[in-house]
Protein backbone atom coordinates (compact mmCIF):
# COMPACT_ATOMS: atom_id res chain seq x y z
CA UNK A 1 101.98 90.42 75.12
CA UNK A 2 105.53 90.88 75.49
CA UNK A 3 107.60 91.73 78.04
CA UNK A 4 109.06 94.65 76.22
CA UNK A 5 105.45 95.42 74.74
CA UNK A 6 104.06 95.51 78.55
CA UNK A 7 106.48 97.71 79.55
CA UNK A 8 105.73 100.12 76.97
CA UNK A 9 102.02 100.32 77.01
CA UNK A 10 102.02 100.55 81.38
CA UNK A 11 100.90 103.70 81.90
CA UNK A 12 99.77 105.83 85.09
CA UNK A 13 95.82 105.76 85.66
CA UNK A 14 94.53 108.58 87.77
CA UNK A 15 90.88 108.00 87.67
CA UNK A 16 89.04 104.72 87.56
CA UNK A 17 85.44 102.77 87.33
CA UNK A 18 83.63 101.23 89.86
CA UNK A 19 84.29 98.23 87.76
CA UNK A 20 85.84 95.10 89.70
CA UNK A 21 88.57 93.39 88.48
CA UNK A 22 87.83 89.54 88.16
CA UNK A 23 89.54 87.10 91.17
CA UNK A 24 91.36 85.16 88.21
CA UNK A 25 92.75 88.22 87.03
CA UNK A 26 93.77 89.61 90.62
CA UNK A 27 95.22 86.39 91.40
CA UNK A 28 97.29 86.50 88.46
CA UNK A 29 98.64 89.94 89.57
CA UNK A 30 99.40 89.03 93.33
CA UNK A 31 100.98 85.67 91.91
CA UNK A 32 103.32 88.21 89.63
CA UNK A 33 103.98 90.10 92.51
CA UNK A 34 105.19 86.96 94.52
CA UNK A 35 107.78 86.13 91.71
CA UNK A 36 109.33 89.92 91.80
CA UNK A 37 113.17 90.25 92.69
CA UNK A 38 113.38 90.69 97.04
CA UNK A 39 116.71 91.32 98.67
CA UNK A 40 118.24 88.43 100.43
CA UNK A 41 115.31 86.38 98.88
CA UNK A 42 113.46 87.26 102.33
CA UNK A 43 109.84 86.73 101.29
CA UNK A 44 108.47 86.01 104.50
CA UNK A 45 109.57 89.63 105.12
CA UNK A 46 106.62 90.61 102.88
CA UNK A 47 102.56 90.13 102.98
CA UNK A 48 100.18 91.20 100.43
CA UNK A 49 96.82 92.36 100.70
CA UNK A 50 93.85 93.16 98.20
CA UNK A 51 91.53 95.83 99.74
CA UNK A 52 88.26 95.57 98.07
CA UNK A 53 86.30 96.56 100.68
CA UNK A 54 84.30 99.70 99.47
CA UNK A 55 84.37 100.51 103.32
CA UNK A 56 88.39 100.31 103.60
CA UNK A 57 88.79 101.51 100.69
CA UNK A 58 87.00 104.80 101.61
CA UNK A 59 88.71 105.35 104.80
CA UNK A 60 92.21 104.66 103.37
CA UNK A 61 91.23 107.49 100.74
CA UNK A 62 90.26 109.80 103.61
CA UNK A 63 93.45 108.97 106.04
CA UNK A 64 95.69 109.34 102.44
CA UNK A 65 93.98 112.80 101.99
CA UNK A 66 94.61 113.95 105.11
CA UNK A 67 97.93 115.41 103.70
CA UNK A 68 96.52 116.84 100.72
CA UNK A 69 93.29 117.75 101.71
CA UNK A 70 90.39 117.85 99.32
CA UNK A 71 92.57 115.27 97.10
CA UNK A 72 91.06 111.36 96.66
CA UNK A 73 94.87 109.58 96.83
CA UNK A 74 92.81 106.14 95.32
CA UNK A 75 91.20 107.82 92.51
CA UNK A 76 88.27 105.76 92.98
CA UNK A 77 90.16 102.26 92.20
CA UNK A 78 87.84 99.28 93.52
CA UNK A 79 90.84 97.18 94.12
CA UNK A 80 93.96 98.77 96.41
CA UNK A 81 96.92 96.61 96.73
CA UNK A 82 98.85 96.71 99.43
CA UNK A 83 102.78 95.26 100.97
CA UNK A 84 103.39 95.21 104.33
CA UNK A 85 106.90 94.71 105.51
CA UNK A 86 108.45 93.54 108.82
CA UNK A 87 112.34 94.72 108.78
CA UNK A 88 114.40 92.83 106.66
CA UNK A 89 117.92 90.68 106.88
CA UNK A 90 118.77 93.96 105.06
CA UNK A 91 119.11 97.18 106.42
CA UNK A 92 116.04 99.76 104.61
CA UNK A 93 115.63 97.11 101.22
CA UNK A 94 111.93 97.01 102.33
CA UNK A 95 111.22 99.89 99.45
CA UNK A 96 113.65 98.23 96.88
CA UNK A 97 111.58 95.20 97.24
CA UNK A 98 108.51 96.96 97.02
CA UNK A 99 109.76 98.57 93.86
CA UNK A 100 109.95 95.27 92.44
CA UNK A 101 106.99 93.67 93.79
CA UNK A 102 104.87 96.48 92.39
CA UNK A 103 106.21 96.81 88.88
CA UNK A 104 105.77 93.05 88.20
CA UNK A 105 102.10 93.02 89.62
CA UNK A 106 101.97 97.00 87.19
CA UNK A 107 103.12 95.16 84.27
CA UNK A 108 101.29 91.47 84.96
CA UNK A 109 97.47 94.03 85.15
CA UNK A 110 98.73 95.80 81.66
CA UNK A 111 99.38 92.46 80.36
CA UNK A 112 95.50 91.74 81.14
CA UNK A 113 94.17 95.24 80.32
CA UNK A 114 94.13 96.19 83.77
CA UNK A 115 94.64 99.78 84.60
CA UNK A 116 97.01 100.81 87.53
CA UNK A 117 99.03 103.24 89.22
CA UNK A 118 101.41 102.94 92.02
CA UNK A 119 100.51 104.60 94.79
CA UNK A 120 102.71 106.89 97.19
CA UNK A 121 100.24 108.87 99.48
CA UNK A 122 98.22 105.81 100.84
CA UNK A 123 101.19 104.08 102.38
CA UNK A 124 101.48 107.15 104.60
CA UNK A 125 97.34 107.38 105.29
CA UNK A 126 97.68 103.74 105.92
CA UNK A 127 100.52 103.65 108.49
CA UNK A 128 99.46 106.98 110.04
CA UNK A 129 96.14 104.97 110.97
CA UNK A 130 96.03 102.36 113.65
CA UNK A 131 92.47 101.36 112.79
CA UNK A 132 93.34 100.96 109.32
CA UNK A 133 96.32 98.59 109.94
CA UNK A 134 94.09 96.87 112.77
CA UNK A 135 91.70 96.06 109.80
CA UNK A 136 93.86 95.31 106.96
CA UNK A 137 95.48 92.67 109.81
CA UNK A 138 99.45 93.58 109.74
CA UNK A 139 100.99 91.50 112.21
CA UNK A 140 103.14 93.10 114.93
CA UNK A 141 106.06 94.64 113.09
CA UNK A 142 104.79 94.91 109.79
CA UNK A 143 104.44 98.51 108.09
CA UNK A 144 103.14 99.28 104.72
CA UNK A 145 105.61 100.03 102.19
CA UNK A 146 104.12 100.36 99.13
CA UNK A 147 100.73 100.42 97.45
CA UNK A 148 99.15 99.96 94.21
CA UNK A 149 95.57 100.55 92.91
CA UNK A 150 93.89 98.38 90.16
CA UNK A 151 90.50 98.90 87.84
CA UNK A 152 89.48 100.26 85.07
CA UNK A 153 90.41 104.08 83.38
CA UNK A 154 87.50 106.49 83.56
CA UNK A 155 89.15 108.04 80.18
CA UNK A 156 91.67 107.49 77.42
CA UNK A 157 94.77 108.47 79.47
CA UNK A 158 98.13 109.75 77.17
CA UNK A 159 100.39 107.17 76.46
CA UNK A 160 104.13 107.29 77.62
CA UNK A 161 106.32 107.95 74.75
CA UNK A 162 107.49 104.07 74.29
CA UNK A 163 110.00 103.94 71.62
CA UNK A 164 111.97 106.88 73.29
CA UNK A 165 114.61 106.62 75.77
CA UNK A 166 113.37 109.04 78.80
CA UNK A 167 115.92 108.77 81.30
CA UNK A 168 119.54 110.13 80.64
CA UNK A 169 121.92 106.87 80.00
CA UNK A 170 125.76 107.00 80.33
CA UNK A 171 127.60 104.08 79.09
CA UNK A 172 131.12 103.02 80.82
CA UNK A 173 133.25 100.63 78.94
């Protein structure tokens, strides 16, 4: 698939499979994620981490909820990525970088017929949760910054209307 053709046929999954995704296939993602675009090219401001721990994975979903109650923030994904950033050489780019690191690994799982969505709400269930950042194994100074789940859509979810511009474009020349 294409780049252009991955981009187009991403879409949001909320509601996944118990299905695993293969190791080949997840490292291919996190290895798409370590090629994404970081400010000041300061990688070693930035750790990965696959959660498939069904354990983990339930009490990130029940820290997430905690500000939505009754809501499942993971939509039963098997596989929860997560970034962890230390403060970088610059100033607040630690969610610019995420940005990017997510959307490559987003577009790398399409690209293999992986389903995804990014993920807002467990970032905060994760850093609100001292136990959960004890067990995922930040280092001192690290905070999560972005989060992405991977697996397998529970139903035919609509497609994004591809060959249609959706954001408003102005053009200076």
């Amino acid at each position: 698939m294409n780049t252009l053709d991955a981009i187009k046929a991403r879409r949001s999954v909320r509601g996944f499979t118990d299905k695993q995704i293969g190791d080949a296939d997840l490292d291919a993602i996190l290895f798409a994620g370590g090629q994404a675009a970081v400010g000041g090219a300061d990688f070693k401001s930035l750790k990965l981490y696959a959660v498939q721990d069904p354990e983990l994975l339930k009490a990130i979903d029940e820290a997430s909820a905690k500000r939505r109650p009754g809501s499942h923030p993971l939509y039963g994904a098997p596989t929860l990525v997560v970034l962890a950033s230390k403060e970088s050489i610059l100033p607040s780019i630690e969610f610019t970088n995420a940005g990017c690191v997510i959307e490559n690994m987003m577009l790398a799982a399409t690209d293999l017929g992986i389903d995804s969505i990014y993920l807002w709400m467990s970032m905060y269930g994760i850093n609100d949760d001292p136990d959960i950042i004890a067990k995922l194994g930040f280092p001192e100074g690290y905070t999560c910054v972005g989060t992405m789940a991977l697996g397998y859509a529970t139903k035919e979810f609509p497609k994004l209307k591809a060959d249609e511009q959706r954001i408003e474009v102005t053009v200076i020349k």
